[in-house]
Protein backbone atom coordinates (compact mmCIF):
# COMPACT_ATOMS: atom_id res chain seq x y z
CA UNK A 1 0.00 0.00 0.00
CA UNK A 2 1.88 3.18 -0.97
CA UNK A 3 1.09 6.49 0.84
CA UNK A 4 -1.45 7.99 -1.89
CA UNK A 5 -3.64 5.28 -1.18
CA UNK A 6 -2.95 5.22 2.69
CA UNK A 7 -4.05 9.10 2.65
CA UNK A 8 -7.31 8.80 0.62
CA UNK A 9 -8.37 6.11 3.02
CA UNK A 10 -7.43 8.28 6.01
CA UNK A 11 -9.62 10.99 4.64
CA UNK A 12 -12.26 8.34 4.11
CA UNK A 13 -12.40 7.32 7.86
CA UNK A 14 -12.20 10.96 8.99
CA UNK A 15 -15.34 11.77 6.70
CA UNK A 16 -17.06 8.40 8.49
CA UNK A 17 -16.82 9.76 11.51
CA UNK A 18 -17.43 13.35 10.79
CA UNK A 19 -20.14 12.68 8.59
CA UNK A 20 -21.52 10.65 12.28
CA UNK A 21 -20.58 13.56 14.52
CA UNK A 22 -18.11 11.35 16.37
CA UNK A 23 -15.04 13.51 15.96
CA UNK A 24 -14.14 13.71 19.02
CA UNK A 25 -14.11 9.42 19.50
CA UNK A 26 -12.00 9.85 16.41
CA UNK A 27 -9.51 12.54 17.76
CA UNK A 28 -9.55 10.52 21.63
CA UNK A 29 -8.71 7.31 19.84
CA UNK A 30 -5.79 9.55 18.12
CA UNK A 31 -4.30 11.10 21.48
CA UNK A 32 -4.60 7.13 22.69
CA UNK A 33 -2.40 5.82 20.41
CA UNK A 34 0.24 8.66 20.16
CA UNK A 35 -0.09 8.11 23.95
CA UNK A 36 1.07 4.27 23.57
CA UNK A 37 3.76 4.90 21.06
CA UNK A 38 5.30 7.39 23.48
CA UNK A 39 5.18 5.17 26.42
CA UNK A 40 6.46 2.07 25.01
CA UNK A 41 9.34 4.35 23.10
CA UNK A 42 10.90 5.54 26.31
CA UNK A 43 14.51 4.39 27.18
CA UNK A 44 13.95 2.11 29.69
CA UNK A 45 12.25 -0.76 26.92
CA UNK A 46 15.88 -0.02 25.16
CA UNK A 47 18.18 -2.55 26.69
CA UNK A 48 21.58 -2.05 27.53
CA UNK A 49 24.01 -0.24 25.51
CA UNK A 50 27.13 -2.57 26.13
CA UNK A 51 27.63 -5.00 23.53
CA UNK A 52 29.79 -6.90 25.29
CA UNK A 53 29.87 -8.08 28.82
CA UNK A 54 32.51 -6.89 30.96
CA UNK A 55 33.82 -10.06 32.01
CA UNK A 56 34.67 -10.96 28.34
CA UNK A 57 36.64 -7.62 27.88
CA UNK A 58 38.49 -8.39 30.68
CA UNK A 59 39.53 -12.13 29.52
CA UNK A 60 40.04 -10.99 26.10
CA UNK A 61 43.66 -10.60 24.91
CA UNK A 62 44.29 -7.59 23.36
CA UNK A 63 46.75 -6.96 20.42
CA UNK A 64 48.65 -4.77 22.39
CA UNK A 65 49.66 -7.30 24.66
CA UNK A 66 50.93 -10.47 22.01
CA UNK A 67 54.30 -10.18 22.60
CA UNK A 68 54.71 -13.33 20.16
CA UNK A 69 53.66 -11.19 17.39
CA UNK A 70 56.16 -8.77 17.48
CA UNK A 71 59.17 -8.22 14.72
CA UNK A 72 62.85 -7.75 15.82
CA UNK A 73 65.11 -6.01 14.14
């Protein structure tokens, strides 16, 4: 469904319930669902940002520290 044809049936459903008088269910509804999105979109539901666990950074040998690697002149 591309957004021409998402728009003309959002104008449809707004004339439904205008053409009803039930606006304001419409625009409650609305305020609901923004409502949701906003809740569930706070950065608490984001997890953590480590990607790794400290305990593996710790065991982890780092480049620096491969002596056996090392060139001598």
């Amino acid at each position: 469904m591309n957004l021409d044809k998402l728009f003309a049936w959002l104008v449809g459903v707004v004339l439904l319930f205008a053409a009803a008088g039930r606006l304001d269910v419409l625009q409650n509804w609305i305020w609901r669902a923004e409502a949701r999105v906003v809740y569930e979109s706070r950065t608490s539901t984001w997890g953590s940002p480590r990607f790794f666990n400290k305990a593996e950074l710790l065991t982890s040998s780092s480049p620096k520290s491969d002596k056996s690697k090392t060139v001598s002149k």
